[in-house]
Protein backbone atom coordinates (compact mmCIF):
# COMPACT_ATOMS: atom_id res chain seq x y z
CA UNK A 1 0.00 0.00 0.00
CA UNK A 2 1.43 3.46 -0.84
CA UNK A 3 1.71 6.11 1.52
CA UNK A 4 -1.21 8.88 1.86
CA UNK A 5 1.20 11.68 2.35
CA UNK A 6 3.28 10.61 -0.87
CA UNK A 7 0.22 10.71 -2.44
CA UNK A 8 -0.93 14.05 -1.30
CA UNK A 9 3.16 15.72 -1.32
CA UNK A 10 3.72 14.06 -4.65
CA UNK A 11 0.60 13.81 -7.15
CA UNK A 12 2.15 14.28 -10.25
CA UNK A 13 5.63 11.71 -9.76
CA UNK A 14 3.02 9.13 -8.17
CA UNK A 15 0.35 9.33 -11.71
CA UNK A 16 3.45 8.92 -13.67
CA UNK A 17 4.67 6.41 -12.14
CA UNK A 18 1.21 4.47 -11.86
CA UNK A 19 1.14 5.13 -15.93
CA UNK A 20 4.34 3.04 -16.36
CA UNK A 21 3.04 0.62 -14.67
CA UNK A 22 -0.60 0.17 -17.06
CA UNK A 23 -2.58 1.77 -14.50
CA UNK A 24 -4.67 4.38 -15.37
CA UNK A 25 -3.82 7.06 -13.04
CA UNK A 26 -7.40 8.82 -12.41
CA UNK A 27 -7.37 6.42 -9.69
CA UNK A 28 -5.30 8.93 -7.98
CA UNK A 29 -7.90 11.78 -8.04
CA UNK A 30 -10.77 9.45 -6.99
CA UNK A 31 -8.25 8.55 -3.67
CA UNK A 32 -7.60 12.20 -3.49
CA UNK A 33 -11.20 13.22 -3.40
CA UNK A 34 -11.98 10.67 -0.60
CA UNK A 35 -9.02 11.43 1.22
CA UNK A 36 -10.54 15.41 1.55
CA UNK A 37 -13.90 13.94 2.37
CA UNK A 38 -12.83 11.99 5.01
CA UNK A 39 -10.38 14.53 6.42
CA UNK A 40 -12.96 17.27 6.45
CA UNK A 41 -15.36 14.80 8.37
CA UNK A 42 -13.21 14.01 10.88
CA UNK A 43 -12.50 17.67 11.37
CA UNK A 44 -16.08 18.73 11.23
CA UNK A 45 -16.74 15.80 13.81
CA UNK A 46 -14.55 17.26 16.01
CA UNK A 47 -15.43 20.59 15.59
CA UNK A 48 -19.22 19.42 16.85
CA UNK A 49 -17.80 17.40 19.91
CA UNK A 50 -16.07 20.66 20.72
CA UNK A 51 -18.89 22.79 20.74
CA UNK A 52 -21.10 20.32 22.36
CA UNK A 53 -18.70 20.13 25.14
CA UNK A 54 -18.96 23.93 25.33
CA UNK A 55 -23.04 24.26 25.38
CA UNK A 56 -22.75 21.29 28.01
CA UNK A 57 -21.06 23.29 30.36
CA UNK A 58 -23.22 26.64 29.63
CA UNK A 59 -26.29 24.41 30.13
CA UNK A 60 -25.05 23.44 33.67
CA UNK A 61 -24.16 27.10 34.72
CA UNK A 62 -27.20 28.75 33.07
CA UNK A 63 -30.14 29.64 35.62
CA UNK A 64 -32.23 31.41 33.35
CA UNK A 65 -34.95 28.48 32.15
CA UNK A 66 -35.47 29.52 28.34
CA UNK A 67 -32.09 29.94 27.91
CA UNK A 68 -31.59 26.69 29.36
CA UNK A 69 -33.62 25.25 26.94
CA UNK A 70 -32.39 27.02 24.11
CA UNK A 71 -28.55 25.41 24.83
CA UNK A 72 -30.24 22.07 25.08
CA UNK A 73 -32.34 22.57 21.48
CA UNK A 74 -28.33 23.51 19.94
CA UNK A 75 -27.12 20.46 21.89
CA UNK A 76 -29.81 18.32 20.26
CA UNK A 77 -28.96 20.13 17.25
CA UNK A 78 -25.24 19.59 16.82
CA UNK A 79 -25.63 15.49 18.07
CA UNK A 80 -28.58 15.13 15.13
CA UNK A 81 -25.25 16.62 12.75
CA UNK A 82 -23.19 14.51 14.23
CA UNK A 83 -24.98 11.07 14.01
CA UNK A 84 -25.77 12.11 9.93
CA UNK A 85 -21.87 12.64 9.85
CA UNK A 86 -20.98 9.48 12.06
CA UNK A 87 -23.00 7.69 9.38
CA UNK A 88 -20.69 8.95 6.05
CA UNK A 89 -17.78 8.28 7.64
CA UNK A 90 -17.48 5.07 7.83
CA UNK A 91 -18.46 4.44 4.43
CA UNK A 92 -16.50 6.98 3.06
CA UNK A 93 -13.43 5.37 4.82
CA UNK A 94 -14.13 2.17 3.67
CA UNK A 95 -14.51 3.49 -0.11
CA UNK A 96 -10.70 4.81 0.57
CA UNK A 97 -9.42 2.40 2.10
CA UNK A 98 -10.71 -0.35 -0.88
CA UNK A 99 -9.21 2.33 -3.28
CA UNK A 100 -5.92 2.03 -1.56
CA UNK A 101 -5.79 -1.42 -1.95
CA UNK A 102 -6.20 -1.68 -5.65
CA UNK A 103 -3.36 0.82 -6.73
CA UNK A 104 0.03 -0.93 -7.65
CA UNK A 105 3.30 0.24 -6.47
CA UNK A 106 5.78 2.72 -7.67
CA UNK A 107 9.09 1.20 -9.92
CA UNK A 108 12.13 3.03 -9.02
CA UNK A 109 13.73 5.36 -11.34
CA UNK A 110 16.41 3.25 -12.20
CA UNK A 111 13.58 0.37 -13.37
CA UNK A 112 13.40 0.30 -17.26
CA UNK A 113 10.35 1.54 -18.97
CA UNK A 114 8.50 -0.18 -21.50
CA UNK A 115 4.73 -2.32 -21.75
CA UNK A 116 4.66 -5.94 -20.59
CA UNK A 117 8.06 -7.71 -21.95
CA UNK A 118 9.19 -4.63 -23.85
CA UNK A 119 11.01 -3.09 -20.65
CA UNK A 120 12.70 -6.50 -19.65
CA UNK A 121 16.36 -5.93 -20.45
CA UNK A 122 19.48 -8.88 -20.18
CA UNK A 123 21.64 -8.30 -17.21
CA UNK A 124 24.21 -11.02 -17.38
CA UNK A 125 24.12 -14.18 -18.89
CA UNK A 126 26.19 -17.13 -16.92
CA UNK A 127 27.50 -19.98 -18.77
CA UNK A 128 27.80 -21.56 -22.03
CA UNK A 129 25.00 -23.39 -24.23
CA UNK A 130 25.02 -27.65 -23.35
CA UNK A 131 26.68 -29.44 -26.26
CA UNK A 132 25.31 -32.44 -27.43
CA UNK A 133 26.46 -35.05 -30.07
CA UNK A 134 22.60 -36.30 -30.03
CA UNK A 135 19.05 -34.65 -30.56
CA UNK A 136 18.38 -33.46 -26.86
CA UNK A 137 14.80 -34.35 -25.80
CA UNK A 138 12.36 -32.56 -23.86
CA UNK A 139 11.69 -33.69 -20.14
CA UNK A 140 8.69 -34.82 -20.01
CA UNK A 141 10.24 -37.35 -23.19
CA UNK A 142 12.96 -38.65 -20.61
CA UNK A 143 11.23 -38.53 -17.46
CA UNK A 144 8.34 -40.72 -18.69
CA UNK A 145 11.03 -43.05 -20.66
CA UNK A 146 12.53 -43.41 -17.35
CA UNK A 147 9.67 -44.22 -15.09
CA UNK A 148 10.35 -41.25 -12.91
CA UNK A 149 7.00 -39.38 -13.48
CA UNK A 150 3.39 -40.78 -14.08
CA UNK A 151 1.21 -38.07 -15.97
CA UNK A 152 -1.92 -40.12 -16.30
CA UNK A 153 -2.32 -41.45 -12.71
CA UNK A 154 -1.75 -37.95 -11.57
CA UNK A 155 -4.26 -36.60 -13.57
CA UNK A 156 -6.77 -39.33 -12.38
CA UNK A 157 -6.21 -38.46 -9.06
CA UNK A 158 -6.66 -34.62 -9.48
CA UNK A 159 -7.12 -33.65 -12.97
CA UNK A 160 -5.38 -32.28 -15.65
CA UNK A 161 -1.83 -29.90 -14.58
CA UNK A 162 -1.14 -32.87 -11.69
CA UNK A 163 1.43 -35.30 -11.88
CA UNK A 164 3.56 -37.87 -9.77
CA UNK A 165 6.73 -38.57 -9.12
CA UNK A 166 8.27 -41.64 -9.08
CA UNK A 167 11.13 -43.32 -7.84
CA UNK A 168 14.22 -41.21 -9.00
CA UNK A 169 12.66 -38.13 -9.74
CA UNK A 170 11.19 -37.72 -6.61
CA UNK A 171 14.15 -38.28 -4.52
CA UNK A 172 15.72 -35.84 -7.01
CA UNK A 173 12.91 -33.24 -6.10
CA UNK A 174 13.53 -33.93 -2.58
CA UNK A 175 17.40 -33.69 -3.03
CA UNK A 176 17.27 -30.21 -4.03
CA UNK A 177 14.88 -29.06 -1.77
CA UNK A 178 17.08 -29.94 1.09
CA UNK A 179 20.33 -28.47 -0.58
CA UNK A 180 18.74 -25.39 -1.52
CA UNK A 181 17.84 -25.14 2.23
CA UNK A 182 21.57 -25.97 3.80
CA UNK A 183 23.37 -23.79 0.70
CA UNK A 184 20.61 -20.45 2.35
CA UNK A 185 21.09 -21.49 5.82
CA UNK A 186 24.61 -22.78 6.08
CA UNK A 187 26.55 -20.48 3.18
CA UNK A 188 23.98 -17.51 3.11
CA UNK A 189 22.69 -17.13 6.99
CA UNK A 190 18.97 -17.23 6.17
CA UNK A 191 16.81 -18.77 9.36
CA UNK A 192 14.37 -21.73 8.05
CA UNK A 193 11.52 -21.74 8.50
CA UNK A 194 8.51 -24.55 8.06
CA UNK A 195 5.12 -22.55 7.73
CA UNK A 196 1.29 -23.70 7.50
CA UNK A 197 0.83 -24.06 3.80
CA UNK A 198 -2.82 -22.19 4.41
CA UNK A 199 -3.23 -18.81 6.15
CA UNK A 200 -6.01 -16.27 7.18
CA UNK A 201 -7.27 -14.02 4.30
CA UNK A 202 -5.95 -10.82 6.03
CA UNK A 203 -2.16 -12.52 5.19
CA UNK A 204 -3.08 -12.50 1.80
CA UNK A 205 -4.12 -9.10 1.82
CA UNK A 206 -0.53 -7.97 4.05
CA UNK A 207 1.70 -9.43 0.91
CA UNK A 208 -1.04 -7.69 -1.98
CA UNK A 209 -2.01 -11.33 -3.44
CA UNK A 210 -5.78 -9.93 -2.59
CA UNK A 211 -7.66 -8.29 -3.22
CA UNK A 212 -5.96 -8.36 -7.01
CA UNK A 213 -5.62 -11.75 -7.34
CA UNK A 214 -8.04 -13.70 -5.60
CA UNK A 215 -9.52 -15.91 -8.88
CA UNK A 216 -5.75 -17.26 -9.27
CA UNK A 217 -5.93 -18.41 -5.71
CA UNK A 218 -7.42 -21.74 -3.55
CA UNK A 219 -9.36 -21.59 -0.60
CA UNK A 220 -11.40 -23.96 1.84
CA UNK A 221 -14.93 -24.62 1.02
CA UNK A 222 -16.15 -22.81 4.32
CA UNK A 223 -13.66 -19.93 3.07
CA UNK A 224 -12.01 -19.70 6.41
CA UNK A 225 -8.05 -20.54 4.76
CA UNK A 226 -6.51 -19.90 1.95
CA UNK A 227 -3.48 -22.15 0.88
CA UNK A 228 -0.56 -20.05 0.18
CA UNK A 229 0.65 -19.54 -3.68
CA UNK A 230 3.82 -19.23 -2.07
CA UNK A 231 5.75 -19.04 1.38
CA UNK A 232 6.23 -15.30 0.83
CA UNK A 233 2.68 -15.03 2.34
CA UNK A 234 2.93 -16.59 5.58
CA UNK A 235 7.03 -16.02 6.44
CA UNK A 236 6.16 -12.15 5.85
CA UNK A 237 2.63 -12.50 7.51
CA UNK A 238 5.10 -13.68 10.38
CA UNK A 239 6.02 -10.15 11.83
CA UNK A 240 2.46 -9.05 10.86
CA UNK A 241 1.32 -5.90 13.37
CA UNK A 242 5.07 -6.09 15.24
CA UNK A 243 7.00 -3.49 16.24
CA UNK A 244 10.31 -4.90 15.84
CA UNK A 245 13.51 -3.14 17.07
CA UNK A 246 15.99 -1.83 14.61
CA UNK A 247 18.62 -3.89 16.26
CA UNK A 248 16.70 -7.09 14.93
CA UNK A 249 17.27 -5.85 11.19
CA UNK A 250 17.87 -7.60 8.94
CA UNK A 251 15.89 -10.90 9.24
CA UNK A 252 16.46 -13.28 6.86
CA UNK A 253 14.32 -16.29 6.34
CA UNK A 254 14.26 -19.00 4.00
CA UNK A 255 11.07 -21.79 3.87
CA UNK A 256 10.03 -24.33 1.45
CA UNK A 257 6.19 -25.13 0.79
CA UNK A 258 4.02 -26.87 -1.55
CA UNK A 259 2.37 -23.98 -3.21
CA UNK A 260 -0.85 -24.04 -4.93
CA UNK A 261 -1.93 -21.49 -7.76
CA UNK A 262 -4.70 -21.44 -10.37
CA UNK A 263 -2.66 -21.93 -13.58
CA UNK A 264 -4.84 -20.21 -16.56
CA UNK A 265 -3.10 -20.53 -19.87
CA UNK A 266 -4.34 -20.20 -23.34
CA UNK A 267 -5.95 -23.44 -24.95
CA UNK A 268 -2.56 -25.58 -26.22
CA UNK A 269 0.35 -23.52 -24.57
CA UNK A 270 2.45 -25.54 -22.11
CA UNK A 271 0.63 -28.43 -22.10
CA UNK A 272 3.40 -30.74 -22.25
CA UNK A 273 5.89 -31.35 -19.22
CA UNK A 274 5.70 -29.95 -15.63
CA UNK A 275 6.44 -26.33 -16.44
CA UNK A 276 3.03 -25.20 -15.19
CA UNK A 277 0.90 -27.21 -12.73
CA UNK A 278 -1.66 -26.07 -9.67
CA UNK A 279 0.95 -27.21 -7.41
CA UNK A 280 4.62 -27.17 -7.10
CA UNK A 281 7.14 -26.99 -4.85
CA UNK A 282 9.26 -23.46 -4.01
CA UNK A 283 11.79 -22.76 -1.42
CA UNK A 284 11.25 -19.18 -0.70
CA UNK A 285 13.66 -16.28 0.84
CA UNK A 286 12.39 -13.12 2.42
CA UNK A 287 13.68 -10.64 4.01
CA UNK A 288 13.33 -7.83 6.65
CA UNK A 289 15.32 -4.77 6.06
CA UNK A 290 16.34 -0.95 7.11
CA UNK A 291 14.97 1.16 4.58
CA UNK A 292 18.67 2.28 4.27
CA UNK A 293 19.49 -1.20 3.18
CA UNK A 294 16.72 -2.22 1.24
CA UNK A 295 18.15 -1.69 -2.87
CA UNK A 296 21.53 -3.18 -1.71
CA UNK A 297 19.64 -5.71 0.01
CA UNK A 298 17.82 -6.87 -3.34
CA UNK A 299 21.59 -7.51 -4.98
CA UNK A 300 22.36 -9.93 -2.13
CA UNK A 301 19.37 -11.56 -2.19
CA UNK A 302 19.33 -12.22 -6.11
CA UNK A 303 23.09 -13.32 -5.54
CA UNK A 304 22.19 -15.67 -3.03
CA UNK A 305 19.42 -17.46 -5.74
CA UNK A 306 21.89 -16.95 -8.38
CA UNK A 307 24.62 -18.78 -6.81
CA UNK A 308 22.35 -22.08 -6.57
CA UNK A 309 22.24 -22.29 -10.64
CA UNK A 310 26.07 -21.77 -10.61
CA UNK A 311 26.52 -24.56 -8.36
CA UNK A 312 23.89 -26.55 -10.26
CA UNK A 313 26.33 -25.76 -13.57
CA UNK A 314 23.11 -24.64 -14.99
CA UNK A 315 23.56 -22.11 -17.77
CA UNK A 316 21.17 -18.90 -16.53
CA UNK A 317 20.36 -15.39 -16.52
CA UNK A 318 19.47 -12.16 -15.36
CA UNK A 319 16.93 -10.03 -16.49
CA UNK A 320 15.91 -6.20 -15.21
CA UNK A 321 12.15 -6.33 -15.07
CA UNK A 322 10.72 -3.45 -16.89
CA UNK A 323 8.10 -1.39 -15.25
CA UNK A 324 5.07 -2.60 -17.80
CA UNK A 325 6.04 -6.26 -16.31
CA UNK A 326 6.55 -5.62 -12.67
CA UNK A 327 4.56 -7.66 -10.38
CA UNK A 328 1.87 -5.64 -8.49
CA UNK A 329 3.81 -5.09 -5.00
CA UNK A 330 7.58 -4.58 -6.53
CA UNK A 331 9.24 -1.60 -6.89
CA UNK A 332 11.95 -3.28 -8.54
CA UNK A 333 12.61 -6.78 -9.85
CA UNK A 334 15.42 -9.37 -11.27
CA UNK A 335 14.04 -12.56 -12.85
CA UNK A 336 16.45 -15.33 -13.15
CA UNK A 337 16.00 -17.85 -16.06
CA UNK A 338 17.31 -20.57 -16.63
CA UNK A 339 17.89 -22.28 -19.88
CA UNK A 340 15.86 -25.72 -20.76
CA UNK A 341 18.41 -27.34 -23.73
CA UNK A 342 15.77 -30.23 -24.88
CA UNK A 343 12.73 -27.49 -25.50
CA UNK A 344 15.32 -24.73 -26.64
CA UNK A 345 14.15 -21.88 -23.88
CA UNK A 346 14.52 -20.02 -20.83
CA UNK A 347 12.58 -20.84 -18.02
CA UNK A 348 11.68 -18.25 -15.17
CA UNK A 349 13.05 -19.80 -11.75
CA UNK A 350 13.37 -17.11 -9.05
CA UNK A 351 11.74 -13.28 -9.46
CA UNK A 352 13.78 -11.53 -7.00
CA UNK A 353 11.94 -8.49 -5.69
CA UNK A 354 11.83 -4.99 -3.53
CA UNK A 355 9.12 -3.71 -1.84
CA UNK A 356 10.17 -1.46 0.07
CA UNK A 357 7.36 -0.83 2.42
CA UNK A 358 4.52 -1.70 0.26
CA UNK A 359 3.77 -4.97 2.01
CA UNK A 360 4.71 -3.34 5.50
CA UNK A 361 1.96 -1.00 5.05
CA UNK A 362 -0.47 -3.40 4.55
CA UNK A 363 0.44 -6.03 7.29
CA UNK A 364 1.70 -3.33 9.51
CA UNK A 365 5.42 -4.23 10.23
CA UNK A 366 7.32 -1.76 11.84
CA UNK A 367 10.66 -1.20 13.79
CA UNK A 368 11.40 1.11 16.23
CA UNK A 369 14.41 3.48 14.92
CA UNK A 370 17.47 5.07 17.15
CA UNK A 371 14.75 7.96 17.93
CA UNK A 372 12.59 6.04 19.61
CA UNK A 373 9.95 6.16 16.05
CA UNK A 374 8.24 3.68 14.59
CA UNK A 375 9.24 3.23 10.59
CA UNK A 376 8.09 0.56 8.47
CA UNK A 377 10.20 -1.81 7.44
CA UNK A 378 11.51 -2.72 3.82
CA UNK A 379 10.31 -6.07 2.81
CA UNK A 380 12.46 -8.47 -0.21
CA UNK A 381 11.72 -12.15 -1.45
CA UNK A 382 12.69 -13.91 -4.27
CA UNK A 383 12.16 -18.02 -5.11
CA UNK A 384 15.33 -20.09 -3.93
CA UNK A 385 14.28 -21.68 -6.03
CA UNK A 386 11.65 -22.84 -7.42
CA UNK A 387 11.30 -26.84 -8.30
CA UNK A 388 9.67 -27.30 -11.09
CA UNK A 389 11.60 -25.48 -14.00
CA UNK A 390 15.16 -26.01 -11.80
CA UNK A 391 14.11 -30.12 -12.42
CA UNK A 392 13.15 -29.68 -15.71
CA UNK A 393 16.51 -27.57 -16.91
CA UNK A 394 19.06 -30.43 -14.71
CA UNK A 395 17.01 -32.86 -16.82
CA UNK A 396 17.05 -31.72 -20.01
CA UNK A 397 21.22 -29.99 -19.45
CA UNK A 398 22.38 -33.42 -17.83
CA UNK A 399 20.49 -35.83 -20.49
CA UNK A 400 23.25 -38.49 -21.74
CA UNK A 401 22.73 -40.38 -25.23
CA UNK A 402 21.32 -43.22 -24.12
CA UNK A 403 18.83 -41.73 -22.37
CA UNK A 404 20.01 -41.43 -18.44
CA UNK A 405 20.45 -38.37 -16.56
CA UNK A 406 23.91 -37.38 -14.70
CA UNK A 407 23.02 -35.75 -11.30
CA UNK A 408 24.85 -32.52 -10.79
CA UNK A 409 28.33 -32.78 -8.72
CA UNK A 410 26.61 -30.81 -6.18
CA UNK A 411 23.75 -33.17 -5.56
CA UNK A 412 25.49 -36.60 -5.26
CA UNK A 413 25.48 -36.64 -1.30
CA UNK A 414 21.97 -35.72 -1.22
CA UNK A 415 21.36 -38.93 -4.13
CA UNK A 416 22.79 -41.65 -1.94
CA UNK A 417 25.91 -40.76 -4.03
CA UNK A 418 24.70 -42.03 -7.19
CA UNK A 419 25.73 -40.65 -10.48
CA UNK A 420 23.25 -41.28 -12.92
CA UNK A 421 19.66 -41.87 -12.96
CA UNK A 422 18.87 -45.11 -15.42
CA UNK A 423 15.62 -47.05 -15.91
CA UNK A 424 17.38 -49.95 -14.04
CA UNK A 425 17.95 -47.80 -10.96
CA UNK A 426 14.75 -46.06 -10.89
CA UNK A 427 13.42 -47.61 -7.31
């Protein structure tokens, strides 16, 4: 949620800025026009209980009976004002306050402009393209071949975008889900965490998933919980209405969850494979920072995803997120992508993202500064990383001729030490 006073102090920057992002910036003056109403209600309000209090007192010290009378008829008068008054308010507060919730936030300057894709610009790319003396195939070609996924039992059991892992590949899911989590908490001093995979709605609403986005998300029939779309949700929802002290900053977390997400995609596209599903698994990092620290903070924490694809020998890259593609609570964004050699493309892993204190706002997270105030922190995340498309690129990268799959150097410990995953082994 954006700041009221920015809003008020700086009209113009925050229109443009909304206009870079696809949103139509009238929104502004509608917020703007509420804001005064609300303002001048609460003043008027208090200019009534003021005067009331003063015609209370003259009632009590006035002897003269029609006089008397006459304070009481302006007492009645000014509490029949102030019950129509006490009935706008709330409404009008609750118009604003919806308002608030629907406007994006504000890229940085440094963010490059452009609509949708347009703005997205290459960083840094890391590593060279996989040779092969063979056709590569595509994963879902060498996973099935291999026994290590089952399409059509998953999609008996749940429907279509559900599958099972078998055997190999699921210990391989497994294995990196517990490296990614000693590499952040050993090498990169994030705290783990193991959240509830659902949460109340008002979490959803602290991280700006709702009220934006609430047909792409799951709930419980009685509509009590919500499972998360990511850990993002509940590890930020964690500090929710805290005061924390600035001595505690930075807080670093890292948590893996299923997650669960209403994939809609156009009739044909990514059908094939495990590249989109309802559910997949994510280890998550988010973090807690200064608002000194913050934009610093946001290279460290894209590092710290970045490093696991180096390790992985995974060729990858970087992208700048433009501010036509930005998600709708980041200021700023890297995506890391990762590149899938049997389907020739890159494959989003990790959107590494700054806040600032958009979320805070919203979930009210504070600290309490060397002067004693209470600021709102800076809030970061960004997928470390995320399972699906990091599986699918170490399949398709690592595929041999004859149709195994060599497990990354990295991994071995966490595979019983084996080297390649066969149709023989598959158990």
């Amino acid at each position: 949620m954006l700041d009221i006073q920015r809003i008020r102090q700086e009209t113009d920057a925050v229109k443009k800025g909304l206009q870079l992002t696809g949103t139509d910036p009238a929104i502004i003056d509608e917020i703007l026009k509420l804001d005064t109403r609300r303002r001048t209600l609460q003043q008027e309000g208090d200019d009534l209980r003021a005067q009331m209090n003063v015609q209370s007192k003259n009632i009590g010290q006035e002897k003269d009976p029609e006089k008397r009378q006459s304070l009481i008829d302006a007492v009645g008068t000014l509490k029949s004002k102030l019950k129509d008054m006490a009935g706008e308010a709330p409404k009008v507060e609750q118009a604003f306050e919806a308002l608030m919730l629907t406007i994006p936030n504000i890229p940085l300057d440094e963010v490059p402009v452009g609509d949708g894709e347009s703005g997205n610009t290459e960083k840094e790319v890391f590593g060279e393209l996989p040779k092969f003396d063979f056709d590569p195939k595509p994963h879902w070609e060498l996973m099935e071949a291999l026994g290590i996924i089952d399409f059509e039992r998953g999609q008996k059991i749940s429907g279509s975008r559900f599958y099972v892992l078998r055997g190999q590949g699921a210990r391989l899911q497994r294995a990196l889900i517990t490296w990614m989590l000693d590499v952040h908490t050993g090498e990169h001093g994030y705290e783990e965490l193991y959240p509830p995979a659902m949460v109340r709605e008002e979490c959803l609403y602290g991280t700006g998933n709702l009220p934006k986005f609430g047909e792409n998300l799951y709930r419980d029939i009685e509509g009590e919980h919500w499972y998360v779309p990511t850990a993002e949700v509940p590890v930020t929802n964690f500090y929710r209405d805290e005061i924390l002290p600035a001595s505690a900053l930075p807080i670093k977390h890292v948590a893996y969850t299923p997650c669960f997400r209403r994939e809609k995609m156009s009739h044909g596209k990514d059908t094939r494979g495990i590249k989109r599903g309802h559910q997949f698994d994510k280890v998550e990092l988010v973090r807690f920072e200064h608002p000194d620290n913050s934009r610093a903070a946001l290279e460290e924490l894209t590092e710290h995803a970045r490093k696991l694809l180096t390790l992985l020998g995974l060729r990858h890259r970087i992208l700048t997120i433009g501010a036509g593609d930005l998600s709708f609570v980041a200021c700023m964004k890297y995506d890391l992508e990762t590149w899938a050699a049997g389907t020739s493309e890159w494959l989003e892993v990790s959107s590494c993202s700054l806040f600032q204190d958009f979320q805070a706002r919203r979930a009210k997270i504070r600290f309490k500064d060397e002067d004693g105030k209470n600021r709102f922190v800076h809030t970061l995340n960004g997928s470390g990383l995320a399972l699906p498309r990091v599986v699918i690129s170490i399949i398709e990268q690592y595929q041999q001729k004859d149709g195994s799959i060599k497990i990354p150097k990295v991994l071995l410990p966490y595979m019983g030490g084996q080297e390649f995953i066969t149709k023989a082994n598959n158990r």
